[in-house]
Protein backbone atom coordinates (compact mmCIF):
# COMPACT_ATOMS: atom_id res chain seq x y z
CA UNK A 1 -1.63 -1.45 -3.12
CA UNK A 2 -0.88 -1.25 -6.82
CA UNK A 3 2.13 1.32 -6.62
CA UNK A 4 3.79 -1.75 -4.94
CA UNK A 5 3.72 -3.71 -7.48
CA UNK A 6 5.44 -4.70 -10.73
CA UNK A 7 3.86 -3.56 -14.29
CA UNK A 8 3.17 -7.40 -14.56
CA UNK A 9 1.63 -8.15 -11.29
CA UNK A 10 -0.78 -5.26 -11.84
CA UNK A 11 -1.99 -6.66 -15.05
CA UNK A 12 -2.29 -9.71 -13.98
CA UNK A 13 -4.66 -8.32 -10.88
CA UNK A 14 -6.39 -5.71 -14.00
CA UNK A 15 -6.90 -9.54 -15.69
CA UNK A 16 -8.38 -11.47 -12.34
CA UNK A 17 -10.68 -8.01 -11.52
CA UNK A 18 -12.00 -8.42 -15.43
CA UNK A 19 -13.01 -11.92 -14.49
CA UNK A 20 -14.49 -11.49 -11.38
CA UNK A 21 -16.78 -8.17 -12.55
CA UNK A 22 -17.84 -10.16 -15.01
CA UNK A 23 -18.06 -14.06 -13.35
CA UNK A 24 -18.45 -13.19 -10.33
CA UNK A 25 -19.96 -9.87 -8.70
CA UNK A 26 -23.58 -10.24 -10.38
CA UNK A 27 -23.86 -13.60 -8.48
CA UNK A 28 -22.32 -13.72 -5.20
CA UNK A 29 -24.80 -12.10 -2.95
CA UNK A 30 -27.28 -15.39 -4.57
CA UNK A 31 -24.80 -17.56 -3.54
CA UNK A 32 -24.65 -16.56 0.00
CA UNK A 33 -28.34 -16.81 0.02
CA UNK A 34 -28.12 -20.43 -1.43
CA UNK A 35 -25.21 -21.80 0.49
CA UNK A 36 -23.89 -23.07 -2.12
CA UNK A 37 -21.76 -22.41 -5.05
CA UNK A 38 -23.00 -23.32 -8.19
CA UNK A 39 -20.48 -25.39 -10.46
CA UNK A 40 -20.72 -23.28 -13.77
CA UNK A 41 -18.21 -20.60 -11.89
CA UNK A 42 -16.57 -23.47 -10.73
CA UNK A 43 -15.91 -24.82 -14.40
CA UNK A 44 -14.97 -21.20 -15.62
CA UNK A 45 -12.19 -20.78 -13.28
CA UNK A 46 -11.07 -24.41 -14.47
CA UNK A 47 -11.37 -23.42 -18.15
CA UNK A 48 -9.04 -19.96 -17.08
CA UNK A 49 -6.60 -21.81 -15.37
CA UNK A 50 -6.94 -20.50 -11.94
CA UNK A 51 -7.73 -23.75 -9.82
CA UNK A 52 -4.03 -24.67 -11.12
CA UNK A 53 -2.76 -21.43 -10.98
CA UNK A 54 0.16 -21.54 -8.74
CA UNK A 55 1.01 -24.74 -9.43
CA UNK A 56 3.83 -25.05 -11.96
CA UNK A 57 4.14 -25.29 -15.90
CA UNK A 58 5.60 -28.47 -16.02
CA UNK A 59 2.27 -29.70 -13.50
CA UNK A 60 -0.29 -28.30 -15.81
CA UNK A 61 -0.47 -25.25 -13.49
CA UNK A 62 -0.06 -21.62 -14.30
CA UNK A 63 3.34 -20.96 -12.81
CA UNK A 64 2.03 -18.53 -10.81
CA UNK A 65 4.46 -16.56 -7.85
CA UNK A 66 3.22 -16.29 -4.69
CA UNK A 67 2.16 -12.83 -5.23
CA UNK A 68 -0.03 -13.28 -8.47
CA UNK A 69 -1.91 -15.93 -6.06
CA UNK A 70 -2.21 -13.58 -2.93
CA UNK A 71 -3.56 -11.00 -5.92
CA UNK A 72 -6.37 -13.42 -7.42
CA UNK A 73 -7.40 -14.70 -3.63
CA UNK A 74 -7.76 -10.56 -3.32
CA UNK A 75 -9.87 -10.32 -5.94
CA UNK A 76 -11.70 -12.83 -5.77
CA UNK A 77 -12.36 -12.06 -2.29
CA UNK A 78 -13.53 -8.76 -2.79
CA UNK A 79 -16.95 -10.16 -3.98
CA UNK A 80 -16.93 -13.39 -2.88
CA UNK A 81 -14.72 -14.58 -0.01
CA UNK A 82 -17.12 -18.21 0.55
CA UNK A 83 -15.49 -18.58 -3.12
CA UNK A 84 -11.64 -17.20 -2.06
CA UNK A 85 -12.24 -20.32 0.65
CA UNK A 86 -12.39 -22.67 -2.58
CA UNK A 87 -8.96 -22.26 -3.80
CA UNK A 88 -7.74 -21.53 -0.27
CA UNK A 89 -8.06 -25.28 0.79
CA UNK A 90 -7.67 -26.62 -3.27
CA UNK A 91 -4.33 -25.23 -3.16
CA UNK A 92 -3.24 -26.10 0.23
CA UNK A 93 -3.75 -30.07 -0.58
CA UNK A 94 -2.19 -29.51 -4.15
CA UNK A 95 0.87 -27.86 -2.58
CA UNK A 96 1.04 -30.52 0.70
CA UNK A 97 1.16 -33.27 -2.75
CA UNK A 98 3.79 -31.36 -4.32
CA UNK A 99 6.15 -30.96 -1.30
CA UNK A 100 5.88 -34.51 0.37
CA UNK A 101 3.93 -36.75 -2.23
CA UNK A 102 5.83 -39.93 -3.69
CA UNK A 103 6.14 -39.95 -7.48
CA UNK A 104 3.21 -41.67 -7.52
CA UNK A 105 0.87 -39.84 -5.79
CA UNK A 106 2.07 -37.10 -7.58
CA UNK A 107 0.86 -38.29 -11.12
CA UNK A 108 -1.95 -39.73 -9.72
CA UNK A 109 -3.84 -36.42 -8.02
CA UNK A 110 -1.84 -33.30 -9.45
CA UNK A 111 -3.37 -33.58 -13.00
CA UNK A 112 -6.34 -33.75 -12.18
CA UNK A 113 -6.79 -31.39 -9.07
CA UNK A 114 -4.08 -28.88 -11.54
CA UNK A 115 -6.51 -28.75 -14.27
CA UNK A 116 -9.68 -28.73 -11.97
CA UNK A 117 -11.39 -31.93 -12.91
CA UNK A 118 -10.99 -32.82 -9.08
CA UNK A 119 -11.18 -30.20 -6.00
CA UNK A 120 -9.10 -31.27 -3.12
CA UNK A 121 -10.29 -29.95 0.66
CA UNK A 122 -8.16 -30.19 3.88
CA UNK A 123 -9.71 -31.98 6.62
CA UNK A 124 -7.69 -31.22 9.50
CA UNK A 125 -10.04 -29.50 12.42
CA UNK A 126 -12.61 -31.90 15.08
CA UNK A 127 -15.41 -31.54 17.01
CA UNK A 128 -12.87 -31.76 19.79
CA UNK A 129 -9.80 -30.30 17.86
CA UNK A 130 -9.23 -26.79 16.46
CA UNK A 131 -5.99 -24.78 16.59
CA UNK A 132 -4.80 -27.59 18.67
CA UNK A 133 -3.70 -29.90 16.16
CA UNK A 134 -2.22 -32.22 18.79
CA UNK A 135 -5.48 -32.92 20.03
CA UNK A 136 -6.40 -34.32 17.35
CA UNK A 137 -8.44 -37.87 18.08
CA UNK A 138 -8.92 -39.12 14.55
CA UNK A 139 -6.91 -42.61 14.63
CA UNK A 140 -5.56 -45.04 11.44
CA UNK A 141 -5.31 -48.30 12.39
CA UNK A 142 -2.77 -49.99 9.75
CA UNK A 143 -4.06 -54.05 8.76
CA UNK A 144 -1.81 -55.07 6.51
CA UNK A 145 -1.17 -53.30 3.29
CA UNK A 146 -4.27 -51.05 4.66
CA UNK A 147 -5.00 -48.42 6.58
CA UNK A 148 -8.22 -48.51 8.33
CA UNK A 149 -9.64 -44.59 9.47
CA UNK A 150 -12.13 -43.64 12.52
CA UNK A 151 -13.28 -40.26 13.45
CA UNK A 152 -15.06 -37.31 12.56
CA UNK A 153 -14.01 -33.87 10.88
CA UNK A 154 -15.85 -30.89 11.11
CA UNK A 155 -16.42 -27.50 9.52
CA UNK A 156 -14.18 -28.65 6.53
CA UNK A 157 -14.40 -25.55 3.89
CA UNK A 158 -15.90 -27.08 0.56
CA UNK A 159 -15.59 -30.30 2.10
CA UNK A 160 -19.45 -30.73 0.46
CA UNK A 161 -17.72 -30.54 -2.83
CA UNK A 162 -14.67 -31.62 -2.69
CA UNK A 163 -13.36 -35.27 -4.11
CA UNK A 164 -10.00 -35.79 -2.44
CA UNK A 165 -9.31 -35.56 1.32
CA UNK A 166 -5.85 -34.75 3.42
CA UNK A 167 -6.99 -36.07 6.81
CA UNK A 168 -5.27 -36.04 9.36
CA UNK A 169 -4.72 -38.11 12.32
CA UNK A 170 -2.71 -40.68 14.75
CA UNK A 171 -1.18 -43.85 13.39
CA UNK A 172 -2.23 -47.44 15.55
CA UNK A 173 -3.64 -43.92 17.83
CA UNK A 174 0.33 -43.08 18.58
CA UNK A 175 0.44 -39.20 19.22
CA UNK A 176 4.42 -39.69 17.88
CA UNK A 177 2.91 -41.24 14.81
CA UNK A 178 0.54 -37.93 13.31
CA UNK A 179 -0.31 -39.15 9.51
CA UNK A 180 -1.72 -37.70 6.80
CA UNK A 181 -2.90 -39.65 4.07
CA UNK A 182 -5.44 -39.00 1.32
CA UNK A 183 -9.08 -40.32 0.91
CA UNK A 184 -11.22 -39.81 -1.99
CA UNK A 185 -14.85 -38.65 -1.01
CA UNK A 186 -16.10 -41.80 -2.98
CA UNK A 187 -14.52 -44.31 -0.66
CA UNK A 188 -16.63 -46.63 1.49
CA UNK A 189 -17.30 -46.01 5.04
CA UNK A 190 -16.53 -41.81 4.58
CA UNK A 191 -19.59 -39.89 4.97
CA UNK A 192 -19.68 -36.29 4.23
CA UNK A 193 -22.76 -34.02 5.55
CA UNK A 194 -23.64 -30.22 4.88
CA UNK A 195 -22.97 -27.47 7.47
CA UNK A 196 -25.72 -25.08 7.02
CA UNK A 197 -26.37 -21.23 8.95
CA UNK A 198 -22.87 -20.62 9.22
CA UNK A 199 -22.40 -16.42 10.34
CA UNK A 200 -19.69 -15.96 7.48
CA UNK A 201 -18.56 -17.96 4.55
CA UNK A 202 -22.27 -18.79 3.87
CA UNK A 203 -21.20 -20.28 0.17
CA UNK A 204 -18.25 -22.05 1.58
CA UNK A 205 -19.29 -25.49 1.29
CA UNK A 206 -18.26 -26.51 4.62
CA UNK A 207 -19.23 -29.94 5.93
CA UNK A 208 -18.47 -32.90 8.35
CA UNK A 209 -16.78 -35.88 7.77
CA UNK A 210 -17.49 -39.14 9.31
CA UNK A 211 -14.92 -42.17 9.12
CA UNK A 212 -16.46 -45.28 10.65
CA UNK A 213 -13.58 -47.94 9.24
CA UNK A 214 -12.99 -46.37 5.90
CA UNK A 215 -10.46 -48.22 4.33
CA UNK A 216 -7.58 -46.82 2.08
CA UNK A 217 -4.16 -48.13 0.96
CA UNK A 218 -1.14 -47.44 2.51
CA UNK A 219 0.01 -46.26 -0.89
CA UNK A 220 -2.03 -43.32 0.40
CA UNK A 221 -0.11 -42.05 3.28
CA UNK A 222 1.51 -39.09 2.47
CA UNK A 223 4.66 -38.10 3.88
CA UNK A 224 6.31 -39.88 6.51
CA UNK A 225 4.53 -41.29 9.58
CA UNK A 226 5.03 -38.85 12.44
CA UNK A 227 5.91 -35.69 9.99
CA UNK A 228 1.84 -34.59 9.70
CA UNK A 229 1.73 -32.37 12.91
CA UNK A 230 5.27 -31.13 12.05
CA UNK A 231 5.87 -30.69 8.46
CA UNK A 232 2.72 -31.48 6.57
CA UNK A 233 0.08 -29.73 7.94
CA UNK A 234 2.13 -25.94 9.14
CA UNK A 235 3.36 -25.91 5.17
CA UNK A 236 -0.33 -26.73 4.03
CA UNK A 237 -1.08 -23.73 6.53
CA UNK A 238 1.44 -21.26 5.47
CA UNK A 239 -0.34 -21.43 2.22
CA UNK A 240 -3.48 -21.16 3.68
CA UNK A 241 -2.71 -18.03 6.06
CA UNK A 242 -1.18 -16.07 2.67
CA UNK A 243 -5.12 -16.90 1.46
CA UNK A 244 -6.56 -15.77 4.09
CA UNK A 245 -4.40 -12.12 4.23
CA UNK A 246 -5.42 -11.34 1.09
CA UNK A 247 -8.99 -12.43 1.48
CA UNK A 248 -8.61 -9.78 4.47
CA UNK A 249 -6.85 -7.22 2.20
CA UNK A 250 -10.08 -7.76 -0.58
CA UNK A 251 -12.70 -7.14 2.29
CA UNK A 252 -10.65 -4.05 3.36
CA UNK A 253 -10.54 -2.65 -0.35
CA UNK A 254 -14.32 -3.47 -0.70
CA UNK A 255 -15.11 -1.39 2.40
CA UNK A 256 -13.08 1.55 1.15
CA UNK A 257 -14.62 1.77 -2.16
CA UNK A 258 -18.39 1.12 -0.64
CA UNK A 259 -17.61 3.35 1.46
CA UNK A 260 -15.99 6.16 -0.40
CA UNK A 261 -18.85 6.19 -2.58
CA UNK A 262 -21.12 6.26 -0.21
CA UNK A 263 -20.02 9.29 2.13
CA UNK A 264 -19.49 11.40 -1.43
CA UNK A 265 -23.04 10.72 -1.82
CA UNK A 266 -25.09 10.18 0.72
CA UNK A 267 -26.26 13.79 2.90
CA UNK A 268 -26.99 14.22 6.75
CA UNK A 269 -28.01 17.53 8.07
CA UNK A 270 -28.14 18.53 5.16
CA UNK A 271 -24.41 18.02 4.07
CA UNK A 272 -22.42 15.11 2.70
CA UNK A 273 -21.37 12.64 5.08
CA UNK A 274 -17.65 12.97 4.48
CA UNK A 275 -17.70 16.61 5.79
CA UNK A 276 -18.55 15.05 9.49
CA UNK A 277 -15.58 15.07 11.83
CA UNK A 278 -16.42 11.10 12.82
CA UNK A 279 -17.12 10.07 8.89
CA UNK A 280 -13.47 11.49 8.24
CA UNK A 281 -11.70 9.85 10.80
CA UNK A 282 -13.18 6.21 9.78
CA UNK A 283 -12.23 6.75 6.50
CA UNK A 284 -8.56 7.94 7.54
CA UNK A 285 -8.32 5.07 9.52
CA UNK A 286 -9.75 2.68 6.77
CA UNK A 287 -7.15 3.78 4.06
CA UNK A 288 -4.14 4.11 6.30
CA UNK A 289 -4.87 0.17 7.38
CA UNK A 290 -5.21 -0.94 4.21
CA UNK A 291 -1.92 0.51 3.23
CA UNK A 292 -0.64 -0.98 5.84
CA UNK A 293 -2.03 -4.51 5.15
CA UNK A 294 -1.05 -4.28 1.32
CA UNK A 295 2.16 -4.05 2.84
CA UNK A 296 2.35 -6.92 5.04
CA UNK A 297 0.58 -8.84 2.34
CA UNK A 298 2.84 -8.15 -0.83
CA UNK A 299 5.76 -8.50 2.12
CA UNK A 300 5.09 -11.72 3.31
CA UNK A 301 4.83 -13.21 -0.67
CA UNK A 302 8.70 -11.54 -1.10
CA UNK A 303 9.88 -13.50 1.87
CA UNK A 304 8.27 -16.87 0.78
CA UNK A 305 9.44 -16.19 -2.75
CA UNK A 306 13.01 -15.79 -1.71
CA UNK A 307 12.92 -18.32 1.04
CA UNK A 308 13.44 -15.89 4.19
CA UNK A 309 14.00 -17.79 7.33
CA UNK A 310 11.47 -15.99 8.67
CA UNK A 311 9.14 -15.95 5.69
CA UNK A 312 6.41 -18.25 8.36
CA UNK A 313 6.35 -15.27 10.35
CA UNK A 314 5.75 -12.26 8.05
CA UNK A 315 2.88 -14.68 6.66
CA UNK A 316 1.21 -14.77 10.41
CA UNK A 317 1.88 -11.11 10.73
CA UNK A 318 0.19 -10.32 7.62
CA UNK A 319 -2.71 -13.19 8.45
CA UNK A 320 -3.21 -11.21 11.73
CA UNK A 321 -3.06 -7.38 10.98
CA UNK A 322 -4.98 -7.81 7.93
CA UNK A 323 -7.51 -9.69 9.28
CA UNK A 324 -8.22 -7.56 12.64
CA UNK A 325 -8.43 -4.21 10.14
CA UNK A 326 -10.78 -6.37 8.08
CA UNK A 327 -12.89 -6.95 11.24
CA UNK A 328 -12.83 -3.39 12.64
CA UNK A 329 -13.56 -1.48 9.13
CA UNK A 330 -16.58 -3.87 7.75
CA UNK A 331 -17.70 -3.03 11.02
CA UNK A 332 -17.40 0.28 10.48
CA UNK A 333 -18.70 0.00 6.87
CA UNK A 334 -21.89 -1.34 8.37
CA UNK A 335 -22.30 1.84 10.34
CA UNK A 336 -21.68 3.67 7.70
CA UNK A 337 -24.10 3.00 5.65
CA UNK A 338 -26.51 2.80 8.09
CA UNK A 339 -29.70 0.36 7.78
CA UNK A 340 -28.43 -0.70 3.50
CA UNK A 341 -25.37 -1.94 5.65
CA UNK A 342 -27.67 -3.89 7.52
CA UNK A 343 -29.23 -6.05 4.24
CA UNK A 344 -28.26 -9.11 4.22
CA UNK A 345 -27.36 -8.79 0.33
CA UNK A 346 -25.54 -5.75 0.45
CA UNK A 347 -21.56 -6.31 0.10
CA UNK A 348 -20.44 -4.39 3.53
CA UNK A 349 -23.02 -6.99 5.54
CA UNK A 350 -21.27 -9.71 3.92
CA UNK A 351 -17.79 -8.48 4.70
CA UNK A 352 -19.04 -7.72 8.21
CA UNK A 353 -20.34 -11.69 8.30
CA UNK A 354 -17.16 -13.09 7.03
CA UNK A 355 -14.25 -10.84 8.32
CA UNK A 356 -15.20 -12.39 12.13
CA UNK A 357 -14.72 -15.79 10.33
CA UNK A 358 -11.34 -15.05 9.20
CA UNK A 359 -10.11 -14.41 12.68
CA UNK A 360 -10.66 -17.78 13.57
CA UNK A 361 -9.64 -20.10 10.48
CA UNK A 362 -6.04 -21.09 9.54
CA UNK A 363 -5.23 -20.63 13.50
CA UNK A 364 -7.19 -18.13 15.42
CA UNK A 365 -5.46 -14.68 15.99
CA UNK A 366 -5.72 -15.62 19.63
CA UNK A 367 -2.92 -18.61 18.89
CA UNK A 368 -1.04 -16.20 16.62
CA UNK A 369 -0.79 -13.90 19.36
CA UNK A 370 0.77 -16.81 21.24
CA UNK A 371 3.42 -17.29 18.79
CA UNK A 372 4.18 -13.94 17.81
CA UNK A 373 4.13 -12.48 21.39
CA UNK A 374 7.09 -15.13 22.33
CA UNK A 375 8.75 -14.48 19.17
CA UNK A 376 8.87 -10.84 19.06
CA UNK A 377 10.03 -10.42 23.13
CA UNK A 378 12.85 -12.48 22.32
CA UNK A 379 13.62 -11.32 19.23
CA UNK A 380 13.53 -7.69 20.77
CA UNK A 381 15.02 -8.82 24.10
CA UNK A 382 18.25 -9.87 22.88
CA UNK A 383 18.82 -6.44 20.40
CA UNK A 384 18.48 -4.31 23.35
CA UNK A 385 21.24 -6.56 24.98
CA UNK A 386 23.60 -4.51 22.30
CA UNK A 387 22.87 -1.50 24.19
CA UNK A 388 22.12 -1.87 27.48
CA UNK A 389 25.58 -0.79 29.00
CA UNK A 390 25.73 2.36 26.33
């Protein structure tokens, strides 16, 4: 990956691997044992910057490119992805603030959640409501200059930590009328209970949410009425699928180095394992996919940097091939190493835990296959129109 980028991006990912040997690796195989991450890390990345990070200068953020993010979530990731999932969903409700919140909602959450002081959490998917947004049952009842919320979110990542809301649901129950509007974690009637024995993510905070007539303002709507199932929440997710890529690409740069170590090491038969036909051709196939997904990845950053028109879909594409490789070559890391692989603690049993969660969150890669099957016959379709009477 780093011969793709710029001397500045790779000292900026030289600067987030310094912080995360040093903050990060001793402690992350505790944390998954815990379920929980423990707020001193939590403080240090506030002290660095990083919650902020890609917000910018003039917010109290970093100024960071969409690159330099994808590069920390890598990082990050590659010792701790329950901890990636932390400033996945911070910076998915700080961006949704940025793009559609008033003035006022602006000054009133982004210094805070910029600087760290408050941790924001997306709370989007139901009991009864995953990838299908529309199905979402949620409902905000408006009573005069209030807005009055029922339902239940579940498996919201750090939702057990986090002290601002976007929730999401159906104004007066109208399907036309999808809302999003924010709700602080102190506010009466919102109850917020830890998910525990999760397979992957095991740190990740992840809770449900229960509404039974929480009250808010309608100063707290954000956007406009009908725009959440539209606008608000596929922007907060094109964020979140750019996370989730390079939480994929860490995991696969984990497994290679594991793994490379390993089969230089380690003897079978009385020869190292890298001189085996079968070790060789895991390994081959390891590196060449994460070549591959460093491509995608740094790829899909370029097109949302320079506003492609199809910038949504290189993000999906990268979400999706990076994650499957993830999958496939923890699994193989596991195998590779045999019955250490198999320790909970160890880093390739982690990866193997939370590269099967990846495949699921942010839209599963079985709805991304929806999308990008349609898109890519018709895209291809219509080209070979050009030369079908050659």
């Amino acid at each position: 990956m780093m011969d793709l980028l710029s001397t500045e991006h790779r000292e900026k990912h030289l600067e987030f691997a310094k912080f995360v040997e040093s903050n990060i690796q001793p402690f992350a195989s505790q944390w998954e044992v815990d379920e929980a991450i423990p707020r001193e890390i939590i403080d240090k990345c506030r002290e660095a910057g990083y919650l902020g990070g890609i917000l910018p200068k003039e917010l109290g953020g970093l100024g960071w490119d969409h690159l330099t993010f994808g590069l920390f979530i890598e990082a990050v990731a590659k010792e701790s992805t329950s901890l990636s999932g932390l400033f996945n969903v911070h910076t998915m409700v700080m961006k949704s603030i940025q793009k559609w919140g008033t003035e006022a909602q602006v000054q009133k959450w982004l210094p805070s959640m910029t600087c760290g002081k408050r941790i924001g959490a997306l709370a989007l998917t139901e009991p009864e409501a995953g990838s299908d947004i529309k199905g979402i049952g949620t409902t905000f009842t408006e009573d005069d200059d209030k807005i009055i919320i029922n339902g239940t979110k579940r498996w919201i990542t750090f939702g057990g930590l986090a002290d601002v809301f976007i929730v999401f649901g159906k104004l007066n129950g109208e399907k036309e009328k999808a809302t999003a509007v924010l709700v602080e974690r102190n506010t009466p009637g919102l109850n917020v209970s830890p998910i525990h024995n999760m397979i992957g993510f095991k740190a990740g905070e992840l809770a449900t949410l229960e509404f039974n007539n929480c009250i808010v303002s309608k100063e707290n709507i954000l956007g406009k009425p009908g725009f959440a199932f539209s606008h608000i929440a596929p922007y907060a997710l094109d964020y979140g699928r750019v996370s989730v890529a390079f939480t994929a690409l860490g995991i696969l740069r984990g497994c290679l180095e594991y793994c490379s170590r390993h089969v230089l090491k380690r003897k079978a038969f009385g020869e190292k394992l890298i001189v085996q036909s079968t070790i060789k051709e895991m390994m081959t196939q390891m590196g060449v996919d994460y070549e591959a997904a460093s491509y995608l990845c740094v790829h899909s950053c370029y097109a949302k940097e320079v506003h492609l028109p199809n910038s949504a879909e290189k993000v999906i594409m990268a979400k999706y091939f990076a994650t499957k490789a993830a999958r496939k070559h923890s699994d193989n890391a596991v195998q590779i190493h045999g019955a250490m692989g198999c320790n909970e603690t160890h880093p390739v049993a982690r990866y193997y835990r939370d590269s099967k969660t990846l495949e699921i969150i942010e839209g599963s890669n079985q709805i991304i296959e929806m999308i990008l099957g349609n898109s890519i016959v018709r895209k291809h379709s219509s080209s070979g129109r050009k030369y079908a009477n050659v």
